[in-house]
C-alpha atoms as a PDB file:
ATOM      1  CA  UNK A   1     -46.404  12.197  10.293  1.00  0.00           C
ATOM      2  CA  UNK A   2     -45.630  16.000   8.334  1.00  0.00           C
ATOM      3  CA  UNK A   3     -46.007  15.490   4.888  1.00  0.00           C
ATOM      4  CA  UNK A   4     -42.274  16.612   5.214  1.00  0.00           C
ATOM      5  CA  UNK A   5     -41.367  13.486   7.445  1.00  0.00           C
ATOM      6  CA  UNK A   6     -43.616  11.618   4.920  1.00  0.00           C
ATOM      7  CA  UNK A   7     -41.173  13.058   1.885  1.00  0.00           C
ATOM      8  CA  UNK A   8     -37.770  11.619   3.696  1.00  0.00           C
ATOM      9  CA  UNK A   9     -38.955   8.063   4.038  1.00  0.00           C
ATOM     10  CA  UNK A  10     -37.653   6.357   1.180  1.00  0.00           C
ATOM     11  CA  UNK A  11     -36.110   7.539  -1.941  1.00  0.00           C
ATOM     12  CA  UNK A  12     -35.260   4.842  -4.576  1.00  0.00           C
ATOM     13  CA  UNK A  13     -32.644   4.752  -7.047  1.00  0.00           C
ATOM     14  CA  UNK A  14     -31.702   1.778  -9.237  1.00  0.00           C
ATOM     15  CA  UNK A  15     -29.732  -0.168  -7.083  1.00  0.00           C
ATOM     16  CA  UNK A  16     -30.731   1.890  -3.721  1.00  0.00           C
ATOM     17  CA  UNK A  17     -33.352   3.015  -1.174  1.00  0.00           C
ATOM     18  CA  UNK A  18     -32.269   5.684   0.691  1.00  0.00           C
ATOM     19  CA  UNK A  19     -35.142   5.205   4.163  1.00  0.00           C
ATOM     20  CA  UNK A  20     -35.346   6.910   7.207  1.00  0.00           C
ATOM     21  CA  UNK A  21     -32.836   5.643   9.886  1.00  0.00           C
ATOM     22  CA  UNK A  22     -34.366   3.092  12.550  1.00  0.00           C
ATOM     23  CA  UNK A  23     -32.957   1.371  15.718  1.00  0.00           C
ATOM     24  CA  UNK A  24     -32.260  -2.201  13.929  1.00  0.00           C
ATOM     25  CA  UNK A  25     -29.871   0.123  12.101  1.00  0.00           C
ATOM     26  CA  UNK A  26     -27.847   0.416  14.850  1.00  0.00           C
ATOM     27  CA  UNK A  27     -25.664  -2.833  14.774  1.00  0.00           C
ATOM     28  CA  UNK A  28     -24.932  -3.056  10.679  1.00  0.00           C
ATOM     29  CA  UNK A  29     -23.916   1.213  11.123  1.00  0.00           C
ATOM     30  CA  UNK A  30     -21.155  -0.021  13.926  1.00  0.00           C
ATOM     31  CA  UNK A  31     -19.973  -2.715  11.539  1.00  0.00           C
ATOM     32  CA  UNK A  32     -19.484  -0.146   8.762  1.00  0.00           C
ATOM     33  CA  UNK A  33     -18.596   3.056  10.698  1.00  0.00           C
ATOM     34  CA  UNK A  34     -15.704   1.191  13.110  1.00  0.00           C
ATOM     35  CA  UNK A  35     -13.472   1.441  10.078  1.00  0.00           C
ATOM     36  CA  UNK A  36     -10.454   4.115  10.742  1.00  0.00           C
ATOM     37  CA  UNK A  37     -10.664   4.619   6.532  1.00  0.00           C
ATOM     38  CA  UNK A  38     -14.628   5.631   6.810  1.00  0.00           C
ATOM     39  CA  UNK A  39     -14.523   7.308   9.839  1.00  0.00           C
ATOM     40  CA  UNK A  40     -11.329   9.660   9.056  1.00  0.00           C
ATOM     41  CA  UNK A  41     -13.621  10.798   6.007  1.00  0.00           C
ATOM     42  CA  UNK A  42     -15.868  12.758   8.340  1.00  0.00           C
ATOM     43  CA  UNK A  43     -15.861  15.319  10.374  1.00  0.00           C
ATOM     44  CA  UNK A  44     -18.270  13.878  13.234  1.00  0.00           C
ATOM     45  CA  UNK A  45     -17.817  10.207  13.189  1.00  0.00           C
ATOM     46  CA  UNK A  46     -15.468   8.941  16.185  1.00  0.00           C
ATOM     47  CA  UNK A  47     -12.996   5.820  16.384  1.00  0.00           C
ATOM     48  CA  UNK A  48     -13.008   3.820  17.445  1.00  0.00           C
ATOM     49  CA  UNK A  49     -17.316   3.480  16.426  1.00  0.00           C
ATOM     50  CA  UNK A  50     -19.232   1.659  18.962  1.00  0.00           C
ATOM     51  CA  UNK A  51     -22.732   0.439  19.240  1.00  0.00           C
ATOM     52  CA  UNK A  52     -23.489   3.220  21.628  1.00  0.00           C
ATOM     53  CA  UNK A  53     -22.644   6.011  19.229  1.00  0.00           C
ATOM     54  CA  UNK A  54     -24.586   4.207  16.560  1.00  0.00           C
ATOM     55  CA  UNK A  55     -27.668   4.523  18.929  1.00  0.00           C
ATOM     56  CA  UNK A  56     -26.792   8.085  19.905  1.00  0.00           C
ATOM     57  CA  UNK A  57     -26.738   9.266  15.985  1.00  0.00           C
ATOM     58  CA  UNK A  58     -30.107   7.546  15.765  1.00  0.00           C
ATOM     59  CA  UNK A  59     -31.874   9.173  18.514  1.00  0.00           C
ATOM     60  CA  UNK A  60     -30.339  12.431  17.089  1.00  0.00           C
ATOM     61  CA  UNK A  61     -31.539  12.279  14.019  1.00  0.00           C
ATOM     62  CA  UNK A  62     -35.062  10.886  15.485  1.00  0.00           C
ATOM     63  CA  UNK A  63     -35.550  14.195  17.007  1.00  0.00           C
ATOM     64  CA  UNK A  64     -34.064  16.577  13.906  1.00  0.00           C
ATOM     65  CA  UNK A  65     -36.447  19.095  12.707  1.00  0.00           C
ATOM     66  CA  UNK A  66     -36.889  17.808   8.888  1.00  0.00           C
ATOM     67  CA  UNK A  67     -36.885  21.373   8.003  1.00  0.00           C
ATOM     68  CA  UNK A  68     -33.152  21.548   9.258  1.00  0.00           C
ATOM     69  CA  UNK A  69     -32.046  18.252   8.809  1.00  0.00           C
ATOM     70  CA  UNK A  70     -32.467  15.224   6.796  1.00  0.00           C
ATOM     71  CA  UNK A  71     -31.116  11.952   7.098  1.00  0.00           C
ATOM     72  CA  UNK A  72     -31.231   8.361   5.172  1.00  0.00           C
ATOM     73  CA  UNK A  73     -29.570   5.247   5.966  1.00  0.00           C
ATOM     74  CA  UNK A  74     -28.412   4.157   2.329  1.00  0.00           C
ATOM     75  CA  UNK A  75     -29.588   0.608   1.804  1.00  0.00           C
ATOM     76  CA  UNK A  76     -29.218  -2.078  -0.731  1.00  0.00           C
ATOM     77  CA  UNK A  77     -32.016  -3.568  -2.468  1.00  0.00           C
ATOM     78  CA  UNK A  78     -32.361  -6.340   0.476  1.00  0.00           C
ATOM     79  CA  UNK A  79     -32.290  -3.390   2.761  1.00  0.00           C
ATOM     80  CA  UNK A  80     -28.956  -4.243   4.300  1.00  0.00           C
ATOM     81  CA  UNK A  81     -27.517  -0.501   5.394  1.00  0.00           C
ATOM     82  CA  UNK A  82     -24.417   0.545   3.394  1.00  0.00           C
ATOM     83  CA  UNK A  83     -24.066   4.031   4.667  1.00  0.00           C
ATOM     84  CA  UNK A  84     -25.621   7.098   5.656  1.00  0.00           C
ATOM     85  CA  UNK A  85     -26.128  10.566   3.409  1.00  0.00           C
ATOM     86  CA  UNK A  86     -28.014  13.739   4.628  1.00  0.00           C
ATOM     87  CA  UNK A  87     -27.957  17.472   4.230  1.00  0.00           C
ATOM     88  CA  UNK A  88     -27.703  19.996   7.512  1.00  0.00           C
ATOM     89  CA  UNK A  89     -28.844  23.361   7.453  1.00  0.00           C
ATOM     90  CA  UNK A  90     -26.645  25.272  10.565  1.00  0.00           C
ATOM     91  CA  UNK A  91     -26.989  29.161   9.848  1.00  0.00           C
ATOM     92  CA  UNK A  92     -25.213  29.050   6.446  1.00  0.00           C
ATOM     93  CA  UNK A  93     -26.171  30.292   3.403  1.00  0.00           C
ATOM     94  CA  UNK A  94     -27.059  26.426   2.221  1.00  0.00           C
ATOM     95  CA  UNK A  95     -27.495  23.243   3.921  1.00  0.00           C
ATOM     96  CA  UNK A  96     -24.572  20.990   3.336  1.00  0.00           C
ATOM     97  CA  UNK A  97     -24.310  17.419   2.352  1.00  0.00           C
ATOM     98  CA  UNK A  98     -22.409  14.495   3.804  1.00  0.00           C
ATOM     99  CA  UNK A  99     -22.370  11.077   3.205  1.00  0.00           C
ATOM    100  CA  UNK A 100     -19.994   8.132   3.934  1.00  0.00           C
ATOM    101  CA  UNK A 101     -20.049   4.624   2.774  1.00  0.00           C
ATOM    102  CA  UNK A 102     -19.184   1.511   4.755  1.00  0.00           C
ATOM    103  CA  UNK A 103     -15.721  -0.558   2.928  1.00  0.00           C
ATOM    104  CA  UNK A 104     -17.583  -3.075   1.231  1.00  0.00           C
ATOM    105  CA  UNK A 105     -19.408  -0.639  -1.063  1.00  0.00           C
ATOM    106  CA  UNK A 106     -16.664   1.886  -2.187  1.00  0.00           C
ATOM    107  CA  UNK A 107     -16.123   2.044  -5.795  1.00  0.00           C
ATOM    108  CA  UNK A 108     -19.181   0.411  -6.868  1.00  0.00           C
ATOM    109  CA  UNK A 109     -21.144   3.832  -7.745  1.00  0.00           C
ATOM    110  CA  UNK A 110     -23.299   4.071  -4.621  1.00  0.00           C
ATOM    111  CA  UNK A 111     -22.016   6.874  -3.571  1.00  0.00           C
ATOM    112  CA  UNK A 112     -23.252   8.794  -6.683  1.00  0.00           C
ATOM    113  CA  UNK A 113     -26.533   7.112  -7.140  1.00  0.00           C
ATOM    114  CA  UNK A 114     -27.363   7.942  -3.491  1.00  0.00           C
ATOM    115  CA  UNK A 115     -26.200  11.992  -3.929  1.00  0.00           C
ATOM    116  CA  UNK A 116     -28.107  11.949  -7.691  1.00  0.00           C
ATOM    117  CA  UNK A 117     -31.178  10.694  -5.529  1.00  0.00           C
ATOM    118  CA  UNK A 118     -30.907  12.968  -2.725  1.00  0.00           C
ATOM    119  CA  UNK A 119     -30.113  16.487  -4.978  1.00  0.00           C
ATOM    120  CA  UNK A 120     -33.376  15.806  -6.554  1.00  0.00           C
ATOM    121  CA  UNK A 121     -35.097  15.525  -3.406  1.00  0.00           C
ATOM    122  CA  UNK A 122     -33.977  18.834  -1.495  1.00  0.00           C
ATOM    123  CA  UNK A 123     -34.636  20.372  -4.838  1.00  0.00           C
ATOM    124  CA  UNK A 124     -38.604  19.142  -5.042  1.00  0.00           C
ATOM    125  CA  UNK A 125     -38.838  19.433  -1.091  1.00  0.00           C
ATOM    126  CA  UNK A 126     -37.019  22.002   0.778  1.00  0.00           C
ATOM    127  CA  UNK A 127     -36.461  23.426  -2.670  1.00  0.00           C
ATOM    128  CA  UNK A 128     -33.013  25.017  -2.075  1.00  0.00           C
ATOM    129  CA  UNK A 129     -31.196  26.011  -5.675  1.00  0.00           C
ATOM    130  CA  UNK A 130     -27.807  25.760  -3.370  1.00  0.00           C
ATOM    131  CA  UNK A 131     -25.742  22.965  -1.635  1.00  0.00           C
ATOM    132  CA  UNK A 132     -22.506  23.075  -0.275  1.00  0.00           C
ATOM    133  CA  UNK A 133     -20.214  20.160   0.716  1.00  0.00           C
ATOM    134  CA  UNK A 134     -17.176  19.608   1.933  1.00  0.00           C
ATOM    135  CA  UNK A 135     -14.471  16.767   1.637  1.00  0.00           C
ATOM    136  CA  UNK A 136     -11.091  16.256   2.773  1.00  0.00           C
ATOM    137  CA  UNK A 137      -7.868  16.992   0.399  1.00  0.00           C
ATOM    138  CA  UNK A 138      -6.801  13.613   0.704  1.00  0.00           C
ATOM    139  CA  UNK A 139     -10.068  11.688   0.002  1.00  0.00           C
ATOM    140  CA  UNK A 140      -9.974  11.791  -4.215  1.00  0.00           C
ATOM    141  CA  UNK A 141     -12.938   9.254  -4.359  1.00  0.00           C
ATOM    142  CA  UNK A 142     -15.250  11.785  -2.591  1.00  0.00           C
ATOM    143  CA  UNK A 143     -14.548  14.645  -4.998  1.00  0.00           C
ATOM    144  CA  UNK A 144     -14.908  12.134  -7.667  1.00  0.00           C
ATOM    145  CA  UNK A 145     -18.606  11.985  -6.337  1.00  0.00           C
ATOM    146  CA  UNK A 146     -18.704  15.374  -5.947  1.00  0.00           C
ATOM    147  CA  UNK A 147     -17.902  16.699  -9.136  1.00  0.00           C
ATOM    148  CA  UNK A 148     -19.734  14.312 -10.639  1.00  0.00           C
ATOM    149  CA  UNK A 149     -23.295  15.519  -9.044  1.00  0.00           C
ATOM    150  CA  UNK A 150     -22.113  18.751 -10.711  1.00  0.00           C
ATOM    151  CA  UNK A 151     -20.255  20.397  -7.744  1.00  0.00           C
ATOM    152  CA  UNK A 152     -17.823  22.693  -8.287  1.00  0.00           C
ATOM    153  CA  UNK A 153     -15.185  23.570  -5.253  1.00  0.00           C
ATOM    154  CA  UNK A 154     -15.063  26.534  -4.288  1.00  0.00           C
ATOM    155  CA  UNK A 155     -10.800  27.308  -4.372  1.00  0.00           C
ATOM    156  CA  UNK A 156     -11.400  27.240  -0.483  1.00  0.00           C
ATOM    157  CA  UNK A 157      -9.265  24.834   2.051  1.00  0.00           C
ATOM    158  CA  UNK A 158      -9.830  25.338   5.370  1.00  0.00           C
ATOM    159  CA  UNK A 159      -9.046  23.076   8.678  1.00  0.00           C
ATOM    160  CA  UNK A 160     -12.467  21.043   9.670  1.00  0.00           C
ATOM    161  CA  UNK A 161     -12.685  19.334  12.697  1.00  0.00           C
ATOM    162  CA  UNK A 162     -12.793  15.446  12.593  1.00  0.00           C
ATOM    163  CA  UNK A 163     -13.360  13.441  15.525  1.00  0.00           C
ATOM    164  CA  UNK A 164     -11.519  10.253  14.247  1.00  0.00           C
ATOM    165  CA  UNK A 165      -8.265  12.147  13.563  1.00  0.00           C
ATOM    166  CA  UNK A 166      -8.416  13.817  16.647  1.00  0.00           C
ATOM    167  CA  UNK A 167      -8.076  17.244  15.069  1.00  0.00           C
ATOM    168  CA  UNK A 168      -8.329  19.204  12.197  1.00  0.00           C
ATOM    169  CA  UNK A 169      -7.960  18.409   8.577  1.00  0.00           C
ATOM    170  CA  UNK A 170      -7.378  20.444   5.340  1.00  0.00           C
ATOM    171  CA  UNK A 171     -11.152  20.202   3.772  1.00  0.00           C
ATOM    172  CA  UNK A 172     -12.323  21.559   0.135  1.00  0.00           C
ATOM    173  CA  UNK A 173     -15.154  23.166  -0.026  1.00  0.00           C
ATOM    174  CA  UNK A 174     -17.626  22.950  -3.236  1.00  0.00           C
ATOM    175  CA  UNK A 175     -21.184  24.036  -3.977  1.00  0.00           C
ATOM    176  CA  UNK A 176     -23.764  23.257  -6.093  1.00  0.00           C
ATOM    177  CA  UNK A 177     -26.216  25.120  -8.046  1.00  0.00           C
ATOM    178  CA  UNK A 178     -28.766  24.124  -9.780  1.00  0.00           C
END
């Protein structure tokens, strides 16, 4: 194992350890994900969510170079999944974050304890200054999160793609420097 797969395999938090993704993750994921609320949120995530995309988004992110991409299943302190946060570097100027939260944790603070957690880390590891994210106009909780992790948006809305609306969406941009 790299020292940089070694870096992404847990990261704890109060309440939280964010760990690498693994195939027993598969079943909770498609218990969270096959929520039309969750799923809307993101620009990847189909619905209806089935056990075989849950096992496709592992095997992808099995075989992601760390250096691009990093993934953690957010889990409670039982290790029960509650979600999924990463950063993606595609050829922009920063590697973006995403996250998304299965129902029975909204509005409990996970969200932000998980992105606190995870800033920190692509700061020590990949050691990027700059993170971008991106969340849709009509999802207030997520720029809640956002601004809070000391995002600022960007005064750009563009369409983004999501998979469980079947089109595109009106998405703020923000980014983060730190």
């Amino acid at each position: 194992m790299s020292a940089l797969m070694a870096a992404l395999a847990h990261l704890h938090t109060r309440r939280l350890v964010l760990r690498a993704p693994a195939a027993r993750d598969a079943a909770p994921l498609t218990r969270l994900a096959d929520d039309l609320d969750v799923a809307r949120m993101t620009t990847r995530m189909p619905h209806p969510y089935t056990l075989a995309d849950a096992e496709a988004f592992l095997e992808r992110v099995g075989q992601a170079d760390p250096g691009q991409e990093a993934t953690w299943v957010i889990a409670d302190a039982s290790d029960a999944p509650l979600g999924v946060l990463g950063f993606f570097s595609d050829d922009g100027f920063a590697p973006e974050l995403g996250y998304w939260l299965g129902r029975p944790s909204w509005n409990r603070g996970y969200a932000s304890e998980a992105v606190a957690a995870a800033l920190d880390w692509i700061g020590a590891v990949w050691r990027k200054p700059c993170v971008v994210a991106g969340c849709f106009t009509d999802n207030p909780a997520s720029v809640r999160v956002l601004e809070k992790a000391g995002f600022l948006p960007t005064g750009v809305i563009r369409p983004r793609a999501s998979l469980a609306r079947g089109g595109p969406h009106a998405c703020r941009e923000f980014v983060r420097i730190s």
